[in-house]
N, C-alpha and C. Protein backbone atom coordinates (compact mmCIF):
# COMPACT_ATOMS: atom_id res chain seq x y z
N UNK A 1 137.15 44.68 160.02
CA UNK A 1 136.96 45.80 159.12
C UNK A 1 135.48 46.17 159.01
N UNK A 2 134.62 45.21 159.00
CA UNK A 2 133.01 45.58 159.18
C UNK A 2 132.87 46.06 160.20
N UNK A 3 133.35 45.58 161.18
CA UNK A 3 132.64 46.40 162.62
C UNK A 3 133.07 48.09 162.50
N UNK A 4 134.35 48.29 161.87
CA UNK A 4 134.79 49.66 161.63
C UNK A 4 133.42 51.02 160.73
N UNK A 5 133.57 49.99 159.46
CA UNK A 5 132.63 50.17 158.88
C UNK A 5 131.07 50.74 159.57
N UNK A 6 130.63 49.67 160.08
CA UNK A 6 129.53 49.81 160.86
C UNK A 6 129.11 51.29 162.03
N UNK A 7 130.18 51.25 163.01
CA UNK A 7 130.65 52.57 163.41
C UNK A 7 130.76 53.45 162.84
N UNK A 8 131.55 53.34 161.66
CA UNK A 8 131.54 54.70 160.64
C UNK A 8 130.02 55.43 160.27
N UNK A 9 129.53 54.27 160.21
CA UNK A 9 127.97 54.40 159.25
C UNK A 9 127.21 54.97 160.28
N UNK A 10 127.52 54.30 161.67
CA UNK A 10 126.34 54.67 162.72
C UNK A 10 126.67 56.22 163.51
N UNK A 11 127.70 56.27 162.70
CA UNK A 11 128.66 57.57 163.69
C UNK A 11 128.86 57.26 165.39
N UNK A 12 129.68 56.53 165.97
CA UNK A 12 129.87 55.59 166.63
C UNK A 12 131.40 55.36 167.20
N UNK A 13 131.81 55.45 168.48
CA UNK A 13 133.07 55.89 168.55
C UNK A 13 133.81 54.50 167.82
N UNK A 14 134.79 54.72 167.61
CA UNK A 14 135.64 56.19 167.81
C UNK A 14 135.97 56.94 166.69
N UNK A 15 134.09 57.23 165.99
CA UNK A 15 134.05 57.91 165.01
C UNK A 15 133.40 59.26 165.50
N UNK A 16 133.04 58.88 166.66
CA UNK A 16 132.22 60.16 167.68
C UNK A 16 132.90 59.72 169.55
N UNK A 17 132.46 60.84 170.12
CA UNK A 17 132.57 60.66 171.05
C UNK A 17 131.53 60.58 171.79
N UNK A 18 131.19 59.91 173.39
CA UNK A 18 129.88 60.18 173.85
C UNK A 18 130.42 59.99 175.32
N UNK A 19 128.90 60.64 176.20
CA UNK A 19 128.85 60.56 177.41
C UNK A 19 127.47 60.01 177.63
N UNK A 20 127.64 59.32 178.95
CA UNK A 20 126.20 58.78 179.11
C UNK A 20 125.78 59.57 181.02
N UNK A 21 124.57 60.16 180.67
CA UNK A 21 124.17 60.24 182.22
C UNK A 21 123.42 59.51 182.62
N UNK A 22 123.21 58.85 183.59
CA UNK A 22 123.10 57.76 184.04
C UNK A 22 121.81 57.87 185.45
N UNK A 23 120.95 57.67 185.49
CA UNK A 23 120.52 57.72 186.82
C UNK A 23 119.49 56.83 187.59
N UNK A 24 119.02 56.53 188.77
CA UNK A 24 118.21 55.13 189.47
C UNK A 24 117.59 55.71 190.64
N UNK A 25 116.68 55.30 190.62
CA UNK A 25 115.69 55.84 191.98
C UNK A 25 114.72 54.88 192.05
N UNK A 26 114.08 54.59 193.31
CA UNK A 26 113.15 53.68 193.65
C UNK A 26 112.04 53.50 192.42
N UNK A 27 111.72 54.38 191.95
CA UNK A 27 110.66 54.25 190.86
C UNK A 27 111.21 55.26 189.37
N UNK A 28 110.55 54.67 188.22
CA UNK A 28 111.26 54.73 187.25
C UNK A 28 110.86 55.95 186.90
N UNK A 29 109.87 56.33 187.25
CA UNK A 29 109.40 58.03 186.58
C UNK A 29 110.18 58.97 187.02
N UNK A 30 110.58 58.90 189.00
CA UNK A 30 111.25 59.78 189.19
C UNK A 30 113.22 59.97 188.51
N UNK A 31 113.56 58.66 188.09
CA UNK A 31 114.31 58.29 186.73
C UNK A 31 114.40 59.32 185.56
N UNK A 32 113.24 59.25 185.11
CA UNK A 32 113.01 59.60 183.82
C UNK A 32 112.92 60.99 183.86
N UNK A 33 111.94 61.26 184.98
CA UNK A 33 111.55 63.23 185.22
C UNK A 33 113.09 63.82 185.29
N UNK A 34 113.96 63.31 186.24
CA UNK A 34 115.09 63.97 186.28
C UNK A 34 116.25 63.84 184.95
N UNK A 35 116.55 62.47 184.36
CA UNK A 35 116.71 63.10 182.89
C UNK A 35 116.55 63.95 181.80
N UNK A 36 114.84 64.41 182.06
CA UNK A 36 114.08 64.74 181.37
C UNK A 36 114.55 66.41 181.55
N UNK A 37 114.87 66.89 183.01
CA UNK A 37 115.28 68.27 183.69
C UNK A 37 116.36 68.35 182.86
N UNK A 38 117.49 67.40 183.04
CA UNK A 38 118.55 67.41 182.79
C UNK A 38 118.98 67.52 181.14
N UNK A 39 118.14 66.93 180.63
CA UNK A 39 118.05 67.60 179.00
C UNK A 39 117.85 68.52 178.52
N UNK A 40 116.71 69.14 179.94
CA UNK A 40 116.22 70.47 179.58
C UNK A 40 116.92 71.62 179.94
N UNK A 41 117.49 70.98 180.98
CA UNK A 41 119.09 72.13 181.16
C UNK A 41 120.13 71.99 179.84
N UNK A 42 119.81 71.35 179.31
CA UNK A 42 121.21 71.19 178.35
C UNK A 42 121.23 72.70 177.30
N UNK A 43 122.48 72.99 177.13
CA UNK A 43 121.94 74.18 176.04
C UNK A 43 123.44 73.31 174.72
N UNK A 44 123.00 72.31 174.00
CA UNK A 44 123.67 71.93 173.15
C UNK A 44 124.62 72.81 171.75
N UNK A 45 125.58 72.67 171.34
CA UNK A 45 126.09 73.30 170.12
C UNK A 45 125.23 72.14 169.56
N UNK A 46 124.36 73.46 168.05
CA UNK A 46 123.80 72.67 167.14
C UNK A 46 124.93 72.01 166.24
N UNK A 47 124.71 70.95 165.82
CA UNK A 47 125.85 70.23 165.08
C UNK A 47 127.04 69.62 165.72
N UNK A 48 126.94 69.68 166.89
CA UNK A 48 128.20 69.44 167.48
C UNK A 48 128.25 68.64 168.64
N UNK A 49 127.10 69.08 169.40
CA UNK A 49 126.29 68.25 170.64
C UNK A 49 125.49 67.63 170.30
N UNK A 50 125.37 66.26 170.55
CA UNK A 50 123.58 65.96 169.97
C UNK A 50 123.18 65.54 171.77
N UNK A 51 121.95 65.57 172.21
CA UNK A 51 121.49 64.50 173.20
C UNK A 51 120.76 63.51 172.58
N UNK A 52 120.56 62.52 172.31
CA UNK A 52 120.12 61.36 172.13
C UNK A 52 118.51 60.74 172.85
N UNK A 53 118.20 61.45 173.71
CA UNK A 53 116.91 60.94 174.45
C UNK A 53 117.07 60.36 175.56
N UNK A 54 116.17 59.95 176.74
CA UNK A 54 116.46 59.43 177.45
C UNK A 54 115.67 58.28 177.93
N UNK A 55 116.37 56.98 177.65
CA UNK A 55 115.20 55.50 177.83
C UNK A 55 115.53 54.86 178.94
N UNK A 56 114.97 54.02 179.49
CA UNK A 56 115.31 53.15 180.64
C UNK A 56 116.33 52.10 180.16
N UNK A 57 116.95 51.66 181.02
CA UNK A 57 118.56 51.04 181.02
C UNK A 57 117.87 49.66 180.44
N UNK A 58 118.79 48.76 179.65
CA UNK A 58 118.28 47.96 179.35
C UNK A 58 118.22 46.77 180.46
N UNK A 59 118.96 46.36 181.30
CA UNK A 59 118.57 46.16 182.91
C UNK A 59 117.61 47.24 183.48
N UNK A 60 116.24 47.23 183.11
CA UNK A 60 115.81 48.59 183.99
C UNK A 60 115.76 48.46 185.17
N UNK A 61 115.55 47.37 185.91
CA UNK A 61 115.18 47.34 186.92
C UNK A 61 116.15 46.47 187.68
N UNK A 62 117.17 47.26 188.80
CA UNK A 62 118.37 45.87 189.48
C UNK A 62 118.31 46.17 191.31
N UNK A 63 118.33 45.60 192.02
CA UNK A 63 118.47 45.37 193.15
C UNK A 63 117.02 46.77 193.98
N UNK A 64 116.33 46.39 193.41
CA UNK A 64 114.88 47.29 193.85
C UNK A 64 114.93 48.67 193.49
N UNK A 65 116.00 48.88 192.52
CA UNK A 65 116.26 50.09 192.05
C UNK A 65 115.73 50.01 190.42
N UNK A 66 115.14 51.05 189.51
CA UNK A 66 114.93 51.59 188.37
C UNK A 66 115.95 52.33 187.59
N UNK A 67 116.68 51.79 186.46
CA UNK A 67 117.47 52.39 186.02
C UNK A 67 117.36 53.10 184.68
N UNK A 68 117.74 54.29 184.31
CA UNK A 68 117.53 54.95 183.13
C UNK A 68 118.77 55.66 182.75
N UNK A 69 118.70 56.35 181.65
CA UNK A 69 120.37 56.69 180.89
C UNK A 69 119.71 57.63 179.75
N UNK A 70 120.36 58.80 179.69
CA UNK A 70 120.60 60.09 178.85
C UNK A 70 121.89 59.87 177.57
N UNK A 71 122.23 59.28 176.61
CA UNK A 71 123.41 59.58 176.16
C UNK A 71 123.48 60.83 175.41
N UNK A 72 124.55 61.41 175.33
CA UNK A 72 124.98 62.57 174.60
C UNK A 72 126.57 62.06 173.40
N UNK A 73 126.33 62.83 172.58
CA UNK A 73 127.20 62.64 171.48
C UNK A 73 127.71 63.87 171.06
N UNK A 74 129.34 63.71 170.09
CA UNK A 74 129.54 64.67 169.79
C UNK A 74 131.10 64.07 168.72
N UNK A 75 131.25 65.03 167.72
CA UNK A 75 132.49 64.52 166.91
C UNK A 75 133.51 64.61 167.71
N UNK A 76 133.58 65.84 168.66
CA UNK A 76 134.87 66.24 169.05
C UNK A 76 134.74 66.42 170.32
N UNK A 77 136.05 65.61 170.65
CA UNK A 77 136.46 65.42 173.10
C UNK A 77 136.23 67.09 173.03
N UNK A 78 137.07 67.93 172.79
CA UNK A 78 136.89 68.70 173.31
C UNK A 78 135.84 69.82 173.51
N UNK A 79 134.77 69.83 172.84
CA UNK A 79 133.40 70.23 172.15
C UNK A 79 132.55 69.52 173.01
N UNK A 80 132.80 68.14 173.59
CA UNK A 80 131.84 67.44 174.62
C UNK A 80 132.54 67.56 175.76
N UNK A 81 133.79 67.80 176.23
CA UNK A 81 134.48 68.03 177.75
C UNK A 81 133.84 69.86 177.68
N UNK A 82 133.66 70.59 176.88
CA UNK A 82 133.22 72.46 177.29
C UNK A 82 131.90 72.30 177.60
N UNK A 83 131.33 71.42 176.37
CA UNK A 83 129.52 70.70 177.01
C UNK A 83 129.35 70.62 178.46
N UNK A 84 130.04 69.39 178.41
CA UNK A 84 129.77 68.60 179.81
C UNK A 84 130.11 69.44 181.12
N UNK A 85 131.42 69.85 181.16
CA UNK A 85 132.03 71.29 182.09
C UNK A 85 130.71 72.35 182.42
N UNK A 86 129.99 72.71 181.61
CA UNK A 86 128.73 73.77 181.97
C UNK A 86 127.62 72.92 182.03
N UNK A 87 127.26 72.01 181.13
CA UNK A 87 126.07 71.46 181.96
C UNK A 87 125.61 70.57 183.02
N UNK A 88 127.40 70.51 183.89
CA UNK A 88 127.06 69.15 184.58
C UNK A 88 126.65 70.41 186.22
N UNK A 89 127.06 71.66 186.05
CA UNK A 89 126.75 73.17 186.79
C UNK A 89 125.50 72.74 186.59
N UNK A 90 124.72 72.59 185.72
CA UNK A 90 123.19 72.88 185.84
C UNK A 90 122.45 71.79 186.36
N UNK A 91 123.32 70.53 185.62
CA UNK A 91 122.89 69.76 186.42
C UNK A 91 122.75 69.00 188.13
N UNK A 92 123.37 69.51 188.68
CA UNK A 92 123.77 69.69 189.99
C UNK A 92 122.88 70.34 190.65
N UNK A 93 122.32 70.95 190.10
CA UNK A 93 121.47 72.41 190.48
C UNK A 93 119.83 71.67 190.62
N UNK A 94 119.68 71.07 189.89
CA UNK A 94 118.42 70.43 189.78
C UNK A 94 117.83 70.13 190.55
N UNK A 95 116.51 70.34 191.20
CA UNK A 95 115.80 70.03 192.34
C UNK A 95 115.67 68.75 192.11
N UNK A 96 115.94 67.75 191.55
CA UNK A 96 115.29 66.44 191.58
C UNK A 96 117.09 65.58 191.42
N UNK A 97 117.77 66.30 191.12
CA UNK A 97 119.10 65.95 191.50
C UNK A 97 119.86 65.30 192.67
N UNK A 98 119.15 65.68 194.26
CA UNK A 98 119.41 64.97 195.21
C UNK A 98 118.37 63.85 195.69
N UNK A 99 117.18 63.83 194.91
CA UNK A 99 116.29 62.52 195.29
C UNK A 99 116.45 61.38 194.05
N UNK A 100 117.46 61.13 193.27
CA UNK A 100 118.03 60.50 192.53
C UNK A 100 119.50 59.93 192.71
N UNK A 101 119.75 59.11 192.18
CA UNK A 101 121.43 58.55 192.29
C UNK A 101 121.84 58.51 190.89
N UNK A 102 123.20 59.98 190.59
CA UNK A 102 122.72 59.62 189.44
C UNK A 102 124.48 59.48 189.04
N UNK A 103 124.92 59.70 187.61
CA UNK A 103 126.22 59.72 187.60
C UNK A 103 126.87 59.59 185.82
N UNK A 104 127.76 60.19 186.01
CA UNK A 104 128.38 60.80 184.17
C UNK A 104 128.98 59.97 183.87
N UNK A 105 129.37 59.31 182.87
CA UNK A 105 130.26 58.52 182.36
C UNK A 105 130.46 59.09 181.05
N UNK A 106 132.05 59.76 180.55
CA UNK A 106 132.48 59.79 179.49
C UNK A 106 133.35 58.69 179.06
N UNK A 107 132.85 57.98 177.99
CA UNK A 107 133.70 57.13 177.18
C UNK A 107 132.58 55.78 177.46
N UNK A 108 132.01 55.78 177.81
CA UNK A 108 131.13 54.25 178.59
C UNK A 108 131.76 53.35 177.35
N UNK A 109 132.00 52.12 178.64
CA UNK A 109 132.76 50.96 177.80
C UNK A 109 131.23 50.06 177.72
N UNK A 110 130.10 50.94 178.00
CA UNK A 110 129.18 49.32 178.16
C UNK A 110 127.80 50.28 178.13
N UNK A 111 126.67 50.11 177.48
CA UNK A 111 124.97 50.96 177.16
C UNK A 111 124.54 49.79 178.09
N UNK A 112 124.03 50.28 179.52
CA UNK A 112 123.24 49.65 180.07
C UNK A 112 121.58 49.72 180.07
């Protein structure tokens, strides 16, 4: 019942919903720059979308690769599936999109 609690308080699924973008490249800046695009493509509903920031994975660093992560939040699936549907278009688009490895996860069972 605390852990419920806790979630409630933190707004925290499955009191919210979230997606995490995810991305790794030889060095951590080019990591971070392309999150950084990718936020800046975002065109969020105020109140409804949040993005969260984007920090290096808490493994940042695994098999000579740099890892970093974007999460996004939102009360409602379907308010973050119309999100995600148009900005994952922009994100695709991104010049720094193919010198990265990057990748969406809605629902992440795990904050790396």
């Amino acid at each position: 019942m605390a852990a419920l609690e806790e979630r409630a308080a933190a707004h925290w699924p499955p009191y919210s919903r979230l997606a995490l973008l995810r991305a790794d490249a030889r060095e951590l800046q080019a990591a971070m720059r392309f999150l950084e695009a990718a936020a800046g493509a975002a065109q969020p509903l105020p109140g409804a979308v949040r993005i969260l920031g984007r920090v290096p994975a808490s493994m940042a660093r695994r098999a000579g690769r740099h890892h970093a992560q974007l999460l996004i939040e939102s009360d409602s699936r379907i308010v973050l599936q119309r999100f995600l549907t148009d900005w994952m278009v922009s994100v695709e688009a991104l010049q720094g999109a193919q010198r990265v490895h990057w990748s969406l996860d809605v629902d992440p069972q795990e904050l790396m």
